[in-house]
C-alpha atoms as a PDB file:
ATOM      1  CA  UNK A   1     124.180  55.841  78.706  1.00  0.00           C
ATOM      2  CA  UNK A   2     124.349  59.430  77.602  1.00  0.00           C
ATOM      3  CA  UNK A   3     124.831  61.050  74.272  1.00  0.00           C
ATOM      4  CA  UNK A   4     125.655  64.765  73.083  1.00  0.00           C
ATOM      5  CA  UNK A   5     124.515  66.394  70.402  1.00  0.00           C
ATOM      6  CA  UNK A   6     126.283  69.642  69.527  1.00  0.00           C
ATOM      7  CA  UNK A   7     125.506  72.003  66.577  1.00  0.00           C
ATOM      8  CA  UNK A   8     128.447  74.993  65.594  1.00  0.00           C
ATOM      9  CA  UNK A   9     126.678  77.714  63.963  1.00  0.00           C
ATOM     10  CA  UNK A  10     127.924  81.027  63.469  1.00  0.00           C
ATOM     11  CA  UNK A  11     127.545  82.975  66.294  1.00  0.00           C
ATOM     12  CA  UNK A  12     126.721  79.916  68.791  1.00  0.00           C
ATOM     13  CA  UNK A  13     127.328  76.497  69.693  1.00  0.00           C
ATOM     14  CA  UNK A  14     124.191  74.783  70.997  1.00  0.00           C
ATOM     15  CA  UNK A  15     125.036  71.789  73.438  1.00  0.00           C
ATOM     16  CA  UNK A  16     122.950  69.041  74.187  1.00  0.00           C
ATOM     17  CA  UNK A  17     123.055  65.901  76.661  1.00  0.00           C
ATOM     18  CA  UNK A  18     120.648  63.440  76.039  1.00  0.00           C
ATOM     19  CA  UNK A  19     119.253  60.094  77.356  1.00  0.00           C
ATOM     20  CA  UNK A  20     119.858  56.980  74.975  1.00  0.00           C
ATOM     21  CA  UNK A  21     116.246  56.679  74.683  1.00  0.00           C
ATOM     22  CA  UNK A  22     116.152  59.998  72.460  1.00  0.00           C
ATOM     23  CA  UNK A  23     114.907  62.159  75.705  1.00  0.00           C
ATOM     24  CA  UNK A  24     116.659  65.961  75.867  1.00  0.00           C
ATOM     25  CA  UNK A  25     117.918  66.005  79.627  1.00  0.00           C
ATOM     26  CA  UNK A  26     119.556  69.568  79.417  1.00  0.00           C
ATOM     27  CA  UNK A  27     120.687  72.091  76.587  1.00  0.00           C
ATOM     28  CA  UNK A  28     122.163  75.148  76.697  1.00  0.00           C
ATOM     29  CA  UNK A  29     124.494  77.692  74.347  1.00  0.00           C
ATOM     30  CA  UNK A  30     127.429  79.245  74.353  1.00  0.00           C
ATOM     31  CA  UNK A  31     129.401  81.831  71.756  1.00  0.00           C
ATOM     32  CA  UNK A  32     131.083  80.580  69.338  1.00  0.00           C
ATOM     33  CA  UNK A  33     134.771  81.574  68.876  1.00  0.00           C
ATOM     34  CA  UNK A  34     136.517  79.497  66.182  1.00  0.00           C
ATOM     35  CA  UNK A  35     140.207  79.528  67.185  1.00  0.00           C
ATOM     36  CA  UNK A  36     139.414  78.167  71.013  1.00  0.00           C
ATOM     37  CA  UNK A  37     135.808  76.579  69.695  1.00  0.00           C
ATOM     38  CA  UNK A  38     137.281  72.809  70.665  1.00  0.00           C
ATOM     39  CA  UNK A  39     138.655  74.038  73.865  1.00  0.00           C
ATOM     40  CA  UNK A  40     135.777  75.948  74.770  1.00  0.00           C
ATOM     41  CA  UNK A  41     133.171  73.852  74.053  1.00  0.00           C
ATOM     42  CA  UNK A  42     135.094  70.675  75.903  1.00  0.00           C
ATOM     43  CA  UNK A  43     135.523  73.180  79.068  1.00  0.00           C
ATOM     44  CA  UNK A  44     131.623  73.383  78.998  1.00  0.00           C
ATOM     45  CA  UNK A  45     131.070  69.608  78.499  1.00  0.00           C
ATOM     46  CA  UNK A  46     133.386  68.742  81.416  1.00  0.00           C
ATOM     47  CA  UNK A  47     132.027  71.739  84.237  1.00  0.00           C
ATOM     48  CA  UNK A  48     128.750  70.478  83.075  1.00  0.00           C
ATOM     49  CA  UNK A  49     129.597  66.340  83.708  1.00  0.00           C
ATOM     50  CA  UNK A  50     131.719  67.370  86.837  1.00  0.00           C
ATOM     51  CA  UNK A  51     128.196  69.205  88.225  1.00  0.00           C
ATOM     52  CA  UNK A  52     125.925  66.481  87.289  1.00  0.00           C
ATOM     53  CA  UNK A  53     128.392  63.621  88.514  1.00  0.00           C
ATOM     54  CA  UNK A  54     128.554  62.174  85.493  1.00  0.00           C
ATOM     55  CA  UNK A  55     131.715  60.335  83.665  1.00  0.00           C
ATOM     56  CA  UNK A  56     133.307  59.986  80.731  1.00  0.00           C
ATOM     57  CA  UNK A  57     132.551  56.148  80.842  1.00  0.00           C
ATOM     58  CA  UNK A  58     129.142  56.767  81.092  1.00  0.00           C
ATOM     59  CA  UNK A  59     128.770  58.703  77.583  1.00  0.00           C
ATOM     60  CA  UNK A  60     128.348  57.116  74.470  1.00  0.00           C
ATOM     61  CA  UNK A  61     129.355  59.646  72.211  1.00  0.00           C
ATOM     62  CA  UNK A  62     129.369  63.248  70.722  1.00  0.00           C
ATOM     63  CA  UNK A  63     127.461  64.493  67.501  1.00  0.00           C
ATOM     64  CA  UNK A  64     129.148  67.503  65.990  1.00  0.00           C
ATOM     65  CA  UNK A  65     127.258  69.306  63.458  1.00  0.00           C
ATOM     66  CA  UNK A  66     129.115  71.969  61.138  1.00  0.00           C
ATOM     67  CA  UNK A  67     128.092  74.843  58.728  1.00  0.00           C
ATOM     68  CA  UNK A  68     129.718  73.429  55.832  1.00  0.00           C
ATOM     69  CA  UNK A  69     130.957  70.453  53.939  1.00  0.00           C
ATOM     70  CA  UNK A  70     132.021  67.250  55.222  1.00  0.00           C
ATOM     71  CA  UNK A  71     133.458  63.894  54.290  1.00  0.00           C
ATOM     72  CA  UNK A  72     134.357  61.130  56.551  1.00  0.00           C
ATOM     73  CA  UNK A  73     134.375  63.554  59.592  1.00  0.00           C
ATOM     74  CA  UNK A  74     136.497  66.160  57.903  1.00  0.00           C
ATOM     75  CA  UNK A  75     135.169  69.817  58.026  1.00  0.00           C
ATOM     76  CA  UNK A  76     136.385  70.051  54.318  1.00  0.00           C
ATOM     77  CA  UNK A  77     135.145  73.643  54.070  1.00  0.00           C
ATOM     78  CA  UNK A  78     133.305  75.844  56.863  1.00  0.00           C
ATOM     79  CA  UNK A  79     133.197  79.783  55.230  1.00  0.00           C
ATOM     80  CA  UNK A  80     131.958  80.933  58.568  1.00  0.00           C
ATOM     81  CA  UNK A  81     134.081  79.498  60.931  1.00  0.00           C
ATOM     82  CA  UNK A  82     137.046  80.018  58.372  1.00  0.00           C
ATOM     83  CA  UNK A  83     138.240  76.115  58.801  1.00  0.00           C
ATOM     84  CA  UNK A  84     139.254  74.432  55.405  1.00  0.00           C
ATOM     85  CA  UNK A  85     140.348  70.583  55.905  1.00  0.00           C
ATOM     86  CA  UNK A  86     139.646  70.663  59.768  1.00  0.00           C
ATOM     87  CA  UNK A  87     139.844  66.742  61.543  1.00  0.00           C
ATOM     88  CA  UNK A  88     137.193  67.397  64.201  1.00  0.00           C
ATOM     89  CA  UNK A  89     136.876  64.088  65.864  1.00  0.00           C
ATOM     90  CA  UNK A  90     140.836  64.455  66.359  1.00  0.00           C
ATOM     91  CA  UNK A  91     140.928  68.428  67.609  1.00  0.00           C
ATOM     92  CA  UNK A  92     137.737  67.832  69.868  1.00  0.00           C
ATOM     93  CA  UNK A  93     139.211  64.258  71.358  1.00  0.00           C
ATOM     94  CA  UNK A  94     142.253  66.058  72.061  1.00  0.00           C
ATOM     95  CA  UNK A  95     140.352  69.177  74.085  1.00  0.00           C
ATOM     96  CA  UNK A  96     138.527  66.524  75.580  1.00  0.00           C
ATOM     97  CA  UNK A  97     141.469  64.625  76.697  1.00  0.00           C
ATOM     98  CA  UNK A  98     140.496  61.382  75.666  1.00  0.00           C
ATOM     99  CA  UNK A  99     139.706  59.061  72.173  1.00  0.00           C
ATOM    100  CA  UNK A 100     136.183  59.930  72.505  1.00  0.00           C
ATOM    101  CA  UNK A 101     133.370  58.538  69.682  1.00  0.00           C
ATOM    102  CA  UNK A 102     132.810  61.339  67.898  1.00  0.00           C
ATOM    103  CA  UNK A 103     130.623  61.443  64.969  1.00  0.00           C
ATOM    104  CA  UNK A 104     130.478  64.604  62.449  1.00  0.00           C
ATOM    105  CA  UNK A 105     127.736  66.011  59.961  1.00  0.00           C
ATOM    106  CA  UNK A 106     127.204  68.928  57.942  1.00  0.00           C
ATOM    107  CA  UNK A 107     124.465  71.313  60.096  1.00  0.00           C
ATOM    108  CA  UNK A 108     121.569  70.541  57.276  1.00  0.00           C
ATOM    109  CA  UNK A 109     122.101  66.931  56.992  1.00  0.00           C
ATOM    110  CA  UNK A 110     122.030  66.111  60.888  1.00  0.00           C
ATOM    111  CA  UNK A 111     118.774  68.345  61.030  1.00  0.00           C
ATOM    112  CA  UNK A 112     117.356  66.372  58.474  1.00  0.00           C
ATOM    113  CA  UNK A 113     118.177  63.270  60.729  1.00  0.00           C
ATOM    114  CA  UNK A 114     116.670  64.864  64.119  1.00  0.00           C
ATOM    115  CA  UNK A 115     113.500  66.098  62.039  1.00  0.00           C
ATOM    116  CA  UNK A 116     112.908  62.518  60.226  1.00  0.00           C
ATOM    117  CA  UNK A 117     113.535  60.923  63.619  1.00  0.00           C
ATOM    118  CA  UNK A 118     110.878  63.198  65.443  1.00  0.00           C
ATOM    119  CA  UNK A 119     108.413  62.649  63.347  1.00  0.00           C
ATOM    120  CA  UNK A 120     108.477  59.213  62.352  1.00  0.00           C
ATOM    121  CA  UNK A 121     111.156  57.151  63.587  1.00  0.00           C
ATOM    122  CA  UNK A 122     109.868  53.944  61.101  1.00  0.00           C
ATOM    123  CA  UNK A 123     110.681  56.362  58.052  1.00  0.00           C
ATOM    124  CA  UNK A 124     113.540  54.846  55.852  1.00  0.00           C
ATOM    125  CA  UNK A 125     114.437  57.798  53.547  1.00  0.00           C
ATOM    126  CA  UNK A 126     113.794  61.348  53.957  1.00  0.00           C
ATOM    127  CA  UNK A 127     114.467  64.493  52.121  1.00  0.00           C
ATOM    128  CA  UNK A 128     114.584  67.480  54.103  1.00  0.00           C
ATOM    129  CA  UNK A 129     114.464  70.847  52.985  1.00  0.00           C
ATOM    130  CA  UNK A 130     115.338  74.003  53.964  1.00  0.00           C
ATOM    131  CA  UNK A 131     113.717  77.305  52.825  1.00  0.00           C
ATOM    132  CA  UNK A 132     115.711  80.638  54.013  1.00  0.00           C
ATOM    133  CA  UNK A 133     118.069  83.328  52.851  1.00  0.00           C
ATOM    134  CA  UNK A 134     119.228  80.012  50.615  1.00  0.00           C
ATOM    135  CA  UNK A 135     117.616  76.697  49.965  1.00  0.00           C
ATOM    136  CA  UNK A 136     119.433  73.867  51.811  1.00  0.00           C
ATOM    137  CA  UNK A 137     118.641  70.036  52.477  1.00  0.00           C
ATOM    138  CA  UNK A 138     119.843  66.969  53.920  1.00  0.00           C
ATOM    139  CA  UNK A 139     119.232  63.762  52.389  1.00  0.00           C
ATOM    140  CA  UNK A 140     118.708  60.059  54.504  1.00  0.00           C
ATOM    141  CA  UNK A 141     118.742  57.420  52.279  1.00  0.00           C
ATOM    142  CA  UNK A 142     118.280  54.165  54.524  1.00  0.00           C
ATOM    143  CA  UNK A 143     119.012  55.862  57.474  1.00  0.00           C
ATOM    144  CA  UNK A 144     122.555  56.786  56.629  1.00  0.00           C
ATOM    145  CA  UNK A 145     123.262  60.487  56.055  1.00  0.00           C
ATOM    146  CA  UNK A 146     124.128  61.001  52.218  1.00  0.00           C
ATOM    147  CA  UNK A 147     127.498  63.110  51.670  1.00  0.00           C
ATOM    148  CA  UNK A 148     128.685  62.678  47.965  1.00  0.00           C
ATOM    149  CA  UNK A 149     132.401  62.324  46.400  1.00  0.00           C
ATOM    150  CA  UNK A 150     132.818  65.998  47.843  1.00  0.00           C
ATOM    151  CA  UNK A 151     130.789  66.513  50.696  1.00  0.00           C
ATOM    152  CA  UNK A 152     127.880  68.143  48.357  1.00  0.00           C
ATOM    153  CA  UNK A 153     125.504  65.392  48.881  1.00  0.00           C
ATOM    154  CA  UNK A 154     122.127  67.268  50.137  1.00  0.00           C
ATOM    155  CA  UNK A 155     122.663  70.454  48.706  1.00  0.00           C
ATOM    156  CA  UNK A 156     119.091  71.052  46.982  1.00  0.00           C
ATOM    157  CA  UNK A 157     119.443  74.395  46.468  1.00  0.00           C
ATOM    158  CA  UNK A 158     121.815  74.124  43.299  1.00  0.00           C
ATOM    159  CA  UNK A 159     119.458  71.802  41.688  1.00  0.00           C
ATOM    160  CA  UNK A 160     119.294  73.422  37.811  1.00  0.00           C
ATOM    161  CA  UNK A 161     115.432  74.011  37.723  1.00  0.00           C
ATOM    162  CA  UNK A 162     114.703  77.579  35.710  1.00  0.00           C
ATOM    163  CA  UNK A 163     114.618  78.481  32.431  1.00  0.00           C
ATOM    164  CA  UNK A 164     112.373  81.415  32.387  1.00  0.00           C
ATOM    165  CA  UNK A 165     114.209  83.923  34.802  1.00  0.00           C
ATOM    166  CA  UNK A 166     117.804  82.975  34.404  1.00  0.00           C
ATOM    167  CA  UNK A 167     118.877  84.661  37.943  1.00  0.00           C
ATOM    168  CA  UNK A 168     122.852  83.890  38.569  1.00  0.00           C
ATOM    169  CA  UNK A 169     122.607  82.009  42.222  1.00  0.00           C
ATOM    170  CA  UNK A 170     125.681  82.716  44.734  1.00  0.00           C
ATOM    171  CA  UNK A 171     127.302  79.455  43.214  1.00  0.00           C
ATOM    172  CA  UNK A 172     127.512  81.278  40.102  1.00  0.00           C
ATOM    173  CA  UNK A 173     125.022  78.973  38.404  1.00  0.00           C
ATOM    174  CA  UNK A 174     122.431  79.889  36.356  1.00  0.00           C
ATOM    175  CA  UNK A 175     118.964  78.864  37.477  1.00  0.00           C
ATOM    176  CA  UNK A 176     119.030  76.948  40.475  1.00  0.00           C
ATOM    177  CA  UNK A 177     116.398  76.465  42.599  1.00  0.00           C
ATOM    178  CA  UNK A 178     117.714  78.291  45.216  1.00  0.00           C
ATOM    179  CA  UNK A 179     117.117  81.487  43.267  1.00  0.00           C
ATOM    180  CA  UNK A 180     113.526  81.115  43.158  1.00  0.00           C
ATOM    181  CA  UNK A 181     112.323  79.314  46.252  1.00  0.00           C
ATOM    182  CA  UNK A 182     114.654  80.663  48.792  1.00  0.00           C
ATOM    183  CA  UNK A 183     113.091  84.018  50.925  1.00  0.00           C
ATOM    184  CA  UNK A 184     116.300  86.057  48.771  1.00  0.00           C
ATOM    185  CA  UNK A 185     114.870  84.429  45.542  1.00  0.00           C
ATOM    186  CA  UNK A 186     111.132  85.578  46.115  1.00  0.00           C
ATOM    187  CA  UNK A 187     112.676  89.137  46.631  1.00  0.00           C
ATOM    188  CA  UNK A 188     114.159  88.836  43.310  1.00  0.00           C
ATOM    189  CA  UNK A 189     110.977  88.055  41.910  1.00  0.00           C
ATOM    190  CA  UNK A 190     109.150  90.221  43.202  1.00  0.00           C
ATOM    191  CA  UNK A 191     111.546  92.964  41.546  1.00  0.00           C
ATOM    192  CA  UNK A 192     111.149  90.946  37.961  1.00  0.00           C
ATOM    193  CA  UNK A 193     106.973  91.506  38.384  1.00  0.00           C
ATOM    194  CA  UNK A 194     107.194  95.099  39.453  1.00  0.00           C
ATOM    195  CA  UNK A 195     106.429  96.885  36.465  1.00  0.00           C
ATOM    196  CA  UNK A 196     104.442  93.619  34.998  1.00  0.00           C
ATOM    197  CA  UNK A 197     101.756  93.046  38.009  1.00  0.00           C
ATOM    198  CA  UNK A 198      99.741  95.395  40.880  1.00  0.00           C
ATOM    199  CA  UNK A 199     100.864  95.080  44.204  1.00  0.00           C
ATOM    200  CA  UNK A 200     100.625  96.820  47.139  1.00  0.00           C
ATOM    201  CA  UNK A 201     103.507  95.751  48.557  1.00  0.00           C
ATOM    202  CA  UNK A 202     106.322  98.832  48.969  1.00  0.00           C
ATOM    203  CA  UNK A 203     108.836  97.362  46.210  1.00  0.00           C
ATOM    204  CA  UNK A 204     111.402 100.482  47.399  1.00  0.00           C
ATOM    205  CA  UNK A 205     111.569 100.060  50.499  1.00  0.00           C
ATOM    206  CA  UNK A 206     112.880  96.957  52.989  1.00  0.00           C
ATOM    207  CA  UNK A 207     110.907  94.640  51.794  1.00  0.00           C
ATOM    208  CA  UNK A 208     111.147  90.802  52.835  1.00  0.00           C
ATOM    209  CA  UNK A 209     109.754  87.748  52.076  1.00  0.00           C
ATOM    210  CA  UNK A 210     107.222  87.533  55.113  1.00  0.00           C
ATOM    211  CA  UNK A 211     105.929  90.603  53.289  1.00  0.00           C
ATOM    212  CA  UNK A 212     105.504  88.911  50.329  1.00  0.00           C
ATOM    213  CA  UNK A 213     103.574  85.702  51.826  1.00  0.00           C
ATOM    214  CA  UNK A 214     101.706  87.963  53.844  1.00  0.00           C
ATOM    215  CA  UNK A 215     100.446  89.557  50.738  1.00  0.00           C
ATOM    216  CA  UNK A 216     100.103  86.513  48.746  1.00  0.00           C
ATOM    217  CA  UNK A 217      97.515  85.637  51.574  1.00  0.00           C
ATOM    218  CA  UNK A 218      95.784  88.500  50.370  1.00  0.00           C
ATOM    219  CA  UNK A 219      95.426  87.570  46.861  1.00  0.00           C
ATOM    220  CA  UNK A 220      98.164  90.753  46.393  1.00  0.00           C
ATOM    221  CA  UNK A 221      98.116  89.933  42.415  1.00  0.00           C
ATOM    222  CA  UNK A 222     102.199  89.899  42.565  1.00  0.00           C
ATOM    223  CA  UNK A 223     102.830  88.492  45.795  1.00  0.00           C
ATOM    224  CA  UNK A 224     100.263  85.480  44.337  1.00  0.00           C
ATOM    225  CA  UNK A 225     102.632  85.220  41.512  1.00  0.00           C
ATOM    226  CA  UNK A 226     105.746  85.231  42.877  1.00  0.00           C
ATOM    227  CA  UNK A 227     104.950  82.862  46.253  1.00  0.00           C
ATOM    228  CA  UNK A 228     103.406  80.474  43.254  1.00  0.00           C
ATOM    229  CA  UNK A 229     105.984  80.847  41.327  1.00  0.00           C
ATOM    230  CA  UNK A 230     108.440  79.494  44.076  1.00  0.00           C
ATOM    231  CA  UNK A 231     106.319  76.796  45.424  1.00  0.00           C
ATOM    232  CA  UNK A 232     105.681  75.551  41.926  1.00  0.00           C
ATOM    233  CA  UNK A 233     109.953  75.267  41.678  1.00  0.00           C
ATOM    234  CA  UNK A 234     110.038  73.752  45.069  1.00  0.00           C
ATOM    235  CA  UNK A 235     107.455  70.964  43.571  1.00  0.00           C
ATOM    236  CA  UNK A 236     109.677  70.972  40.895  1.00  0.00           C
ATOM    237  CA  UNK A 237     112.951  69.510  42.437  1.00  0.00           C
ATOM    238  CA  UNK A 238     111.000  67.414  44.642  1.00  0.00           C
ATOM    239  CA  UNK A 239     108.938  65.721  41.659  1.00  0.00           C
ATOM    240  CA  UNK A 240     112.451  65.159  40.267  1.00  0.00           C
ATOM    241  CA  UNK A 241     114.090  63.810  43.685  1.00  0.00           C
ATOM    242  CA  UNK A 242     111.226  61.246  44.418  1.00  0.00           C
ATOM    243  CA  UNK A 243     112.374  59.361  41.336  1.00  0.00           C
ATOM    244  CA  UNK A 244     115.567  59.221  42.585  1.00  0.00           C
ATOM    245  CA  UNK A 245     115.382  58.635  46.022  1.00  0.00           C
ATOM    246  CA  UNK A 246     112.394  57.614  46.241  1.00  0.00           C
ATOM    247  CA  UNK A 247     111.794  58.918  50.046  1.00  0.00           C
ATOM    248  CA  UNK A 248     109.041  58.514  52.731  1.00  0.00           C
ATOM    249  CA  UNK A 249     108.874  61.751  53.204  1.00  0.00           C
ATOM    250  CA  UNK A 250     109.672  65.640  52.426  1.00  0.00           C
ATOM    251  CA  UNK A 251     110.478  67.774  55.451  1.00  0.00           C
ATOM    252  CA  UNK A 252     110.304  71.465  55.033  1.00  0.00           C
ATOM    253  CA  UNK A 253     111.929  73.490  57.152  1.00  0.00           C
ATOM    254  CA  UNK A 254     113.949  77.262  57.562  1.00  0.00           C
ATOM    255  CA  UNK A 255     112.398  80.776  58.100  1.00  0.00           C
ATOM    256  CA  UNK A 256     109.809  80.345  54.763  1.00  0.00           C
ATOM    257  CA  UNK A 257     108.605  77.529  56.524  1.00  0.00           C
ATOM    258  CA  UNK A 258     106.649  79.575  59.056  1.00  0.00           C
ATOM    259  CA  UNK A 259     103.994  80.382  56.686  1.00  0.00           C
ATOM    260  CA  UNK A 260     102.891  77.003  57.459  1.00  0.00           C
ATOM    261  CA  UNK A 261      99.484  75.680  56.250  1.00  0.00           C
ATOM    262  CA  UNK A 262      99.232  78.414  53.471  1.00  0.00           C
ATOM    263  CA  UNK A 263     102.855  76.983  52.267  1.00  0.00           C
ATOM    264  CA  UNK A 264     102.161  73.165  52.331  1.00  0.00           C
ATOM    265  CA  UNK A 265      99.241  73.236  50.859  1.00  0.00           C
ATOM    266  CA  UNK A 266     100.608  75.151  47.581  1.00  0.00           C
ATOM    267  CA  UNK A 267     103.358  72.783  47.462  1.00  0.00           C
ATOM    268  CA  UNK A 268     101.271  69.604  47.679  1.00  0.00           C
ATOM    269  CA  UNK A 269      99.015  70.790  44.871  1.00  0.00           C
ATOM    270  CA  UNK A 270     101.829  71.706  42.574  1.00  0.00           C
ATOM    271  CA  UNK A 271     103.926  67.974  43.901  1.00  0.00           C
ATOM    272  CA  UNK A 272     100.465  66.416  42.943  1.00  0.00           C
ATOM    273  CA  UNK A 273     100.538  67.818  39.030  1.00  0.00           C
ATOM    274  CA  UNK A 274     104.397  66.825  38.450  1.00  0.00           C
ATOM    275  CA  UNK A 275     105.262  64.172  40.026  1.00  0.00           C
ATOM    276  CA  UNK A 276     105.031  60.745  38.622  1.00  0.00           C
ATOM    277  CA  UNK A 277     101.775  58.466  39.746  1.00  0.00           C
ATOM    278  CA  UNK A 278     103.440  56.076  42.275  1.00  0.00           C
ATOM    279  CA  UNK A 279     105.312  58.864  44.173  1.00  0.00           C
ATOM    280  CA  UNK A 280     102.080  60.446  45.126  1.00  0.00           C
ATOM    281  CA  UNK A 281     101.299  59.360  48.500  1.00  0.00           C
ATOM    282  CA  UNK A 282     104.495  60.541  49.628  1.00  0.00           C
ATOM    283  CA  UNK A 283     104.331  62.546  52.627  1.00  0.00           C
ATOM    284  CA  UNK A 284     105.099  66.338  53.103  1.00  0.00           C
ATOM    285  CA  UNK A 285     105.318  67.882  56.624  1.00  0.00           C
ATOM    286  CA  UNK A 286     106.400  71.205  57.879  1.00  0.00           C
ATOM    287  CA  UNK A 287     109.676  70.420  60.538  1.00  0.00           C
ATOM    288  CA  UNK A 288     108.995  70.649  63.886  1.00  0.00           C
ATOM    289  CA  UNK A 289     112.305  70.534  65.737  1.00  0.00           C
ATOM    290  CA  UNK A 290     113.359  74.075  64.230  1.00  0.00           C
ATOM    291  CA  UNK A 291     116.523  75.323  65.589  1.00  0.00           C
ATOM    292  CA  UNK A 292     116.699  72.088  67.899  1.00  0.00           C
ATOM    293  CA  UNK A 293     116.865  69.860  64.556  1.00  0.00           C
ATOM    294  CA  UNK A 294     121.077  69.460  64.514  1.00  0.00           C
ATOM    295  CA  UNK A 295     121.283  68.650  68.387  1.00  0.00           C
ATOM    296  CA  UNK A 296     118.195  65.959  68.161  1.00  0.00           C
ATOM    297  CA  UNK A 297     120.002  64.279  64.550  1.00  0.00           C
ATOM    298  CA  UNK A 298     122.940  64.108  66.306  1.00  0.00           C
ATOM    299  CA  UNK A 299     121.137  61.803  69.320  1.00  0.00           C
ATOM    300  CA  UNK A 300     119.446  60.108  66.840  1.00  0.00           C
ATOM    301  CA  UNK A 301     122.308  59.386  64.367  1.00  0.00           C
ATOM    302  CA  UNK A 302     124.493  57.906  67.759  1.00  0.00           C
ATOM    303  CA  UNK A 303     121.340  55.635  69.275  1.00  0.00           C
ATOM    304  CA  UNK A 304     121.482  53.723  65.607  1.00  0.00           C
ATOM    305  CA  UNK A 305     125.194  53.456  66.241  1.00  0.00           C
ATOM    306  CA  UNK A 306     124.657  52.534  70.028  1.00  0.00           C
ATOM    307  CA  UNK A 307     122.403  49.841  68.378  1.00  0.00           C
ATOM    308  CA  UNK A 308     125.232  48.450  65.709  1.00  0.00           C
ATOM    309  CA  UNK A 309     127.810  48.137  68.529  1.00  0.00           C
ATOM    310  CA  UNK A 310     124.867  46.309  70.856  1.00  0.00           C
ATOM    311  CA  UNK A 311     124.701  43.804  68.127  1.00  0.00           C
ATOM    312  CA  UNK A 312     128.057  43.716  65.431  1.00  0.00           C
ATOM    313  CA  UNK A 313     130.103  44.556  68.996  1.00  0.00           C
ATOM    314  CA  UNK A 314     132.183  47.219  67.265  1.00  0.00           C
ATOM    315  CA  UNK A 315     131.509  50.572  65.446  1.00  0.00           C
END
């Protein structure tokens, strides 16, 4: 049997076909246009099947990934693709021209799915979290994806964790972590120390927050400050989301990520000070599946259904 995993971003839809042993057989991309997205992408899915000889009978099911919130397969709210309230499962079915299995995730929390499955397929609950322009996450508690009331389940970023800078966050919150720990928050920062600590970092001109790591490498007295300052808030919400969820693991992930070693190992000192005793041992590893994350979740999410329907019969 076969499974897809598809991931909608922005500007592209990246299409997988998979093996239902978790092996990538073939991926490729194509742009995405919103109004014609179902039809487009189901056009691609069948010249592709028609090419390989392959039949509808023969696939298990599609993963759909989606930059926004969902509940219950509904794309509640996707700003970029400018959907509110869409029924995926039913539009893509219909392009496809059949009742197809089709399973759908917010983008974050299928990555986190893909990543956890990569690297350690025993794990039970994972928190994975991403560090770019924003701070996102995913949460897998059990090995079922954890969506909320509203679809908000996962969303790390907005977790209320400063009261020293009191930076408004796009939400329109005050003090989340996402305006500290995120690459746009460290910028921020960096502008709060500027008349408080040397740097030699240009703080007029286009500055970003590979600059700032780079520099913090250095022992660059501000960039030091302000790359501790976010790692020490990551720690932070993590400290506070082990005694909740209690996870296996933490999986970092996003652009900040690529500072690798130099980033984990800040973390894991300040996730040693504040966390409580027994969470301790659990691990923290830098994702590995990058920009492949959402199609690899979506593989992984559909084998544990494959599974269910081996053994319950139904799904």
């Amino acid at each position: 049997m076969y499974i897809f995993g598809i991931d909608i971003g922005g500007t592209s839809v990246k299409i997988g076909l998979f093996k239902d042993t978790f092996e990538l057989l073939e991926q490729w991309e194509i742009s995405t246009h919103p109004e014609s997205l179902f039809e487009e992408v189901s056009e691609s899915i069948k010249k592709f099947l028609k090419k390989q000889e392959i039949s509808f009978a023969q696939i298990f099911g599609y993963g759909v990934g989606v930059p926004g919130m969902v509940k219950n397969g509904i794309a509640l709210s996707c700003v970029n693709l400018g959907w509110q309230n869409v029924d995926v499962k039913e539009e893509f079915s219909k392009a496809l021209g059949y009742d197809a299995r089709v399973y759908v995730f917010n983008d974050a929390n299928i990555a986190a799915f893909g990543e956890a499955a990569y690297l350690n397929s025993k794990w039970d609950s994972v928190i994975f979290i991403t560090l770019g322009t924003g701070v996102g996450g995913g949460i897998i508690f059990h090995h079922e994806i954890i969506e909320g009331a509203d679809g908000l389940g996962g969303e790390i970023g907005h977790i209320c964790i400063d009261d020293k800078y009191h930076l408004t966050c796009g939400c329109g919150k005050i003090g989340c972590l996402e305006t500290i720990a995120s690459a746009t928050g460290m910028l921020r920062l960096a502008q709060y120390y500027r008349d408080k600590l040397p740097t030699k970092l240009d703080l007029n001109g286009k500055l970003a927050a590979k600059d700032i790591i780079d520099a913090a490498k250095e022992e660059d007295p501000l960039a030091s400050c302000v790359f501790d300052e976010a790692c020490q808030a990551l720690a932070k919400a993590m400290a506070n989301l082990s005694v909740i969820i209690n996870p296996d693991a933490f999986i970092i992930g996003g652009g900040v990520s690529n500072a690798g070693a130099f980033l984990l190992e800040r973390i894991k000192k300040h996730y040693a000070n504040v966390c409580i005793k027994q969470a301790a041992h659990t691990n923290i590893n830098l994702a590995v599946l990058k920009n492949n994350a959402g199609i690899y979740g979506a593989c992984a999410y559909l084998i544990n259904k494959k599974h269910e329907v081996e053994k319950n019969g139904k799904c």
